[in-house]
Protein backbone atom coordinates (compact mmCIF):
# COMPACT_ATOMS: atom_id res chain seq x y z
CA UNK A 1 -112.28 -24.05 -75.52
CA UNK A 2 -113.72 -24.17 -72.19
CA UNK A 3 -117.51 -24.12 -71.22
CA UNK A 4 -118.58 -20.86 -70.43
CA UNK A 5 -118.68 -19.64 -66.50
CA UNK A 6 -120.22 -16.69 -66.32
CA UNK A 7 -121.65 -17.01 -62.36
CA UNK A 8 -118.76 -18.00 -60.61
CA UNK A 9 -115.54 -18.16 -61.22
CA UNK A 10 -112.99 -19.77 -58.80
CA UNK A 11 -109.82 -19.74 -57.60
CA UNK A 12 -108.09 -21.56 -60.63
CA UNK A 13 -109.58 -19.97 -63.26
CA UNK A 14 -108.82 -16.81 -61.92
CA UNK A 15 -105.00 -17.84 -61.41
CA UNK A 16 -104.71 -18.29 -65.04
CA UNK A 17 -106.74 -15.47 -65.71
CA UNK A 18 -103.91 -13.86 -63.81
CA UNK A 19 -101.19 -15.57 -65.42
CA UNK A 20 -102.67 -14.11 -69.06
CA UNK A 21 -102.48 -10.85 -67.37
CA UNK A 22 -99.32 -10.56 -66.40
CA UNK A 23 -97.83 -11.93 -69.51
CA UNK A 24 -99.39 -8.91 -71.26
CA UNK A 25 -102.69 -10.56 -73.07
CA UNK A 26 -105.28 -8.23 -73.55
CA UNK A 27 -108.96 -8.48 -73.10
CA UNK A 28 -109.36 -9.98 -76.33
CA UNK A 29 -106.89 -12.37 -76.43
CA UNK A 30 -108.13 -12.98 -72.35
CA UNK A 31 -111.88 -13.46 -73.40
CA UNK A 32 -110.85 -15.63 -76.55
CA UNK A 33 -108.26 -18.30 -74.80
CA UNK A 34 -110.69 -18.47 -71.10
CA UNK A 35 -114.21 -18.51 -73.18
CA UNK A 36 -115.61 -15.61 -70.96
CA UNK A 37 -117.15 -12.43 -71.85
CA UNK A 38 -114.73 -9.20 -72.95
CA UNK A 39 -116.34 -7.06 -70.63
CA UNK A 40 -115.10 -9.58 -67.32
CA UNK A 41 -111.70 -10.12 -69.05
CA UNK A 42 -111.53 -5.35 -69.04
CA UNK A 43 -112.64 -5.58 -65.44
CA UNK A 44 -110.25 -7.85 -64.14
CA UNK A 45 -107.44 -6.25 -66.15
CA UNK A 46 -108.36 -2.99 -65.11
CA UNK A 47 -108.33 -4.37 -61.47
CA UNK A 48 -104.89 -5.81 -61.66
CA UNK A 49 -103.33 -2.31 -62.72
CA UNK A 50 -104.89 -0.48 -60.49
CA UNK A 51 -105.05 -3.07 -57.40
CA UNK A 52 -102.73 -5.99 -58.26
CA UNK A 53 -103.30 -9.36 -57.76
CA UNK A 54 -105.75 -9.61 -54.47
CA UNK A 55 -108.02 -7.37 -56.71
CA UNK A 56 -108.62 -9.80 -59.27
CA UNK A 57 -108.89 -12.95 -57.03
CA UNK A 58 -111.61 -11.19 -55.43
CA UNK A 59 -110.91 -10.48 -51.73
CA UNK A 60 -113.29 -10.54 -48.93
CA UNK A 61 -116.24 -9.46 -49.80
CA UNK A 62 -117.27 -5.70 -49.60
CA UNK A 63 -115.65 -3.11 -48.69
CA UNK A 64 -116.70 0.19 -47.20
CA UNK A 65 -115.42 3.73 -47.92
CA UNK A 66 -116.18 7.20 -46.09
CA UNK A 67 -117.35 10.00 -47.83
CA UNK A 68 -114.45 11.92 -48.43
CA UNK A 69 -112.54 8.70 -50.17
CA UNK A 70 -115.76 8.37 -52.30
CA UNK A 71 -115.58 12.25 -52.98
CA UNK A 72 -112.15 12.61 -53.98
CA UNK A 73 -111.81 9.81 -56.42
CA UNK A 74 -114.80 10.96 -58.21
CA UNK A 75 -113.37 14.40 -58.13
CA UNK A 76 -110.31 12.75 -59.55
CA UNK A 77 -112.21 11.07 -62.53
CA UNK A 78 -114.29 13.53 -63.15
CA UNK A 79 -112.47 17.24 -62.64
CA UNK A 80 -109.05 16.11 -62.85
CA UNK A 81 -109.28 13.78 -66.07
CA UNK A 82 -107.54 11.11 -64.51
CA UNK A 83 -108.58 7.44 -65.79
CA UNK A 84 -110.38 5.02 -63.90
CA UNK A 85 -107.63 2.86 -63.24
CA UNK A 86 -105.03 5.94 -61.84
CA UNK A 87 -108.08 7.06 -60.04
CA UNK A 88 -108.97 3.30 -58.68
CA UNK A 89 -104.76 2.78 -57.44
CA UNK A 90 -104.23 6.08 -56.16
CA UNK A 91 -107.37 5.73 -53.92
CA UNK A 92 -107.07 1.90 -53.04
CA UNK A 93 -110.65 1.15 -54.92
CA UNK A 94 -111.28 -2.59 -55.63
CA UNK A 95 -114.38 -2.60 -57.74
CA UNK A 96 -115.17 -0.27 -60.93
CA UNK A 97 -118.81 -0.65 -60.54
CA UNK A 98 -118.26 1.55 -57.11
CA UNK A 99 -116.03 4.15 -58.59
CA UNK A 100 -118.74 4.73 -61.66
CA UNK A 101 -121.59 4.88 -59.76
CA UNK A 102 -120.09 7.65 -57.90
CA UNK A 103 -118.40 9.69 -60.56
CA UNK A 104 -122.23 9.24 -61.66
CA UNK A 105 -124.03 10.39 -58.52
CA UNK A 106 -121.20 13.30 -58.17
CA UNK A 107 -122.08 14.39 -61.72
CA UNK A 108 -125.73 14.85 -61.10
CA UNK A 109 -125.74 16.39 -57.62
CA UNK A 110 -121.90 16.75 -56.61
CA UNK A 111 -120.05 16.09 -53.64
CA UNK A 112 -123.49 16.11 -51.10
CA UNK A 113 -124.81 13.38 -53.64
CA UNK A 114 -122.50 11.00 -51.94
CA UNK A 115 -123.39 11.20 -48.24
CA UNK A 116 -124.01 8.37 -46.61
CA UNK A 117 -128.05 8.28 -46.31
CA UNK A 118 -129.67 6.41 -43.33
CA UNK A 119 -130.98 2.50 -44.34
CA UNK A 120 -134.33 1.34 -43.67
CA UNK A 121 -137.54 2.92 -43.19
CA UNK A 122 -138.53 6.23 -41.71
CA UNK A 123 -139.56 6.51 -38.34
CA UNK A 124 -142.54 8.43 -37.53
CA UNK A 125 -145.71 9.07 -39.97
CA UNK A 126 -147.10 5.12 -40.62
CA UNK A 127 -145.77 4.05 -37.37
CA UNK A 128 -148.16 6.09 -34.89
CA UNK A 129 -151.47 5.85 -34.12
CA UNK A 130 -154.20 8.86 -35.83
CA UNK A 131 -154.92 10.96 -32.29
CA UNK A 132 -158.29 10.36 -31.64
CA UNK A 133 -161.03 12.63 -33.25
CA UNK A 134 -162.69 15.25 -30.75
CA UNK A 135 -166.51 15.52 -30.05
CA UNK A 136 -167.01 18.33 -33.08
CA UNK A 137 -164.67 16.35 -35.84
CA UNK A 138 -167.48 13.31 -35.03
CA UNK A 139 -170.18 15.22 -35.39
CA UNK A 140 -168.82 16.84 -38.46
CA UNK A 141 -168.00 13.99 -39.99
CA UNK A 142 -171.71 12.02 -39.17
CA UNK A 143 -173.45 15.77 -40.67
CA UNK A 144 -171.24 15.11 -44.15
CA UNK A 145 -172.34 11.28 -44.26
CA UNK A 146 -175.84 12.42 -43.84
CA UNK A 147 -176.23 15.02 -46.38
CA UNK A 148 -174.54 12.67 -48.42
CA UNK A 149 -177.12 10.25 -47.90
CA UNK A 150 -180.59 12.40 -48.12
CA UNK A 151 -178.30 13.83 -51.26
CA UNK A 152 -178.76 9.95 -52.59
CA UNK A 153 -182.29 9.21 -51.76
CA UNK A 154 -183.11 12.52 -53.35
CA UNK A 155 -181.41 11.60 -56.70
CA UNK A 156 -182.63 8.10 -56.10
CA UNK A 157 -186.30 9.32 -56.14
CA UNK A 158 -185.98 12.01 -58.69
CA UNK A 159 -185.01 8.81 -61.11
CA UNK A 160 -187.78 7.01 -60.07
CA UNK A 161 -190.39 9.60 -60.62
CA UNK A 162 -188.65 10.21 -64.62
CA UNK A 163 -188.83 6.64 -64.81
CA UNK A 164 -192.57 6.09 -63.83
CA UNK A 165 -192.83 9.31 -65.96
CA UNK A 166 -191.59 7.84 -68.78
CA UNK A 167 -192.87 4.59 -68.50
CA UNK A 168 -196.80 5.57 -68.23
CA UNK A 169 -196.73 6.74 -71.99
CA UNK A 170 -195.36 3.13 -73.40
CA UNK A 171 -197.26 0.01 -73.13
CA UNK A 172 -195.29 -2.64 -70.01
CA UNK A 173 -194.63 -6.26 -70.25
CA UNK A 174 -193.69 -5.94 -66.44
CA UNK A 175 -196.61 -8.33 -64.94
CA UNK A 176 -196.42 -6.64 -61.69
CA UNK A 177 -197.77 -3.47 -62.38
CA UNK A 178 -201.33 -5.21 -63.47
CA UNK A 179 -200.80 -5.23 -67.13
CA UNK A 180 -201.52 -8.37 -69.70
CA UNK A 181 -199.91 -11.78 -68.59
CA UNK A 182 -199.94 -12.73 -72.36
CA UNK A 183 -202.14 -15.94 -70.84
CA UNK A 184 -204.62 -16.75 -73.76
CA UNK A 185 -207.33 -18.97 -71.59
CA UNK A 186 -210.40 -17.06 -70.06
């Protein structure tokens, strides 16, 4: 058996990976003899019948496809009942993952679902400055802190008063208002 290499495989491994293939092992067998996991060994089976050999030894990185490749494969899959694979050949689609995430996106909002949409942030609302306020928005705005304020005091005093209220009935330990010091001497 051979240590498992689930982050990266290279060049070799995939070779023999490919020489499995072609002698008709299936993902089983694929997963069993190269120790790694049965889901890799479908994918890369899956991408040699639908895209040959440069599928599985992973070519250059990513590609890009325009909207109406992405709409008619997924169109394929899902109105036309082809599989994954047919659909994946006929359309010259290297990776799975791409193909199910659209059949996925065309499924929930159809063909306008897979648009390209613009990258990056949106320009306009955080980017420019608030206009400054005219003479009357100032004003305004200093009226509603001050009401706000005398609105506090007033509360503010109204709690005092209850509070001296209800203080004057019960006897204070509070030294400052005059009362006993608890001091025994005279």
């Amino acid at each position: 058996m051979r240590e498992d290499r689930r982050k990266h495989y290279d060049d070799g491994f995939r070779r023999e990976a490919l020489e499995l293939i072609k002698a008709g092992a299936g993902k089983d067998t694929l997963a069993r003899r190269l120790a790694m996991p049965r889901q890799t060994a479908e994918k890369w089976i899956i991408l040699y019948r639908s895209g040959g050999e440069e599928a599985v030894m992973g070519g250059n990185g990513s590609r890009r496809y325009d909207w109406e490749t992405k709409v008619a494969a997924a169109r394929d899959h899902v109105e036309n009942g082809m599989t994954k694979t047919e659909v994946m050949a006929r359309h010259g689609i290297a990776s799975i993952a791409s193909l199910e995430r659209w059949c996925r996106e065309y499924r929930a909002g159809g063909p306008e679902a897979l648009r390209p949409r613009p990258k990056g942030r949106p320009k306009g609302a955080r980017s420019r400055p608030r206009p400054k306020p005219t003479r009357e928005q100032e004003l305004a705005e200093e009226v509603a802190y001050l009401k706000a304020k005398v609105a506090y005091l007033e509360k503010l005093r109204a709690l005092r008063a209850q509070k001296s209220r209800g203080a004057s009935g019960a006897p204070s330990s509070d030294c400052s208002r005059g009362g006993d010091t608890g001091s025994t001497s005279s």
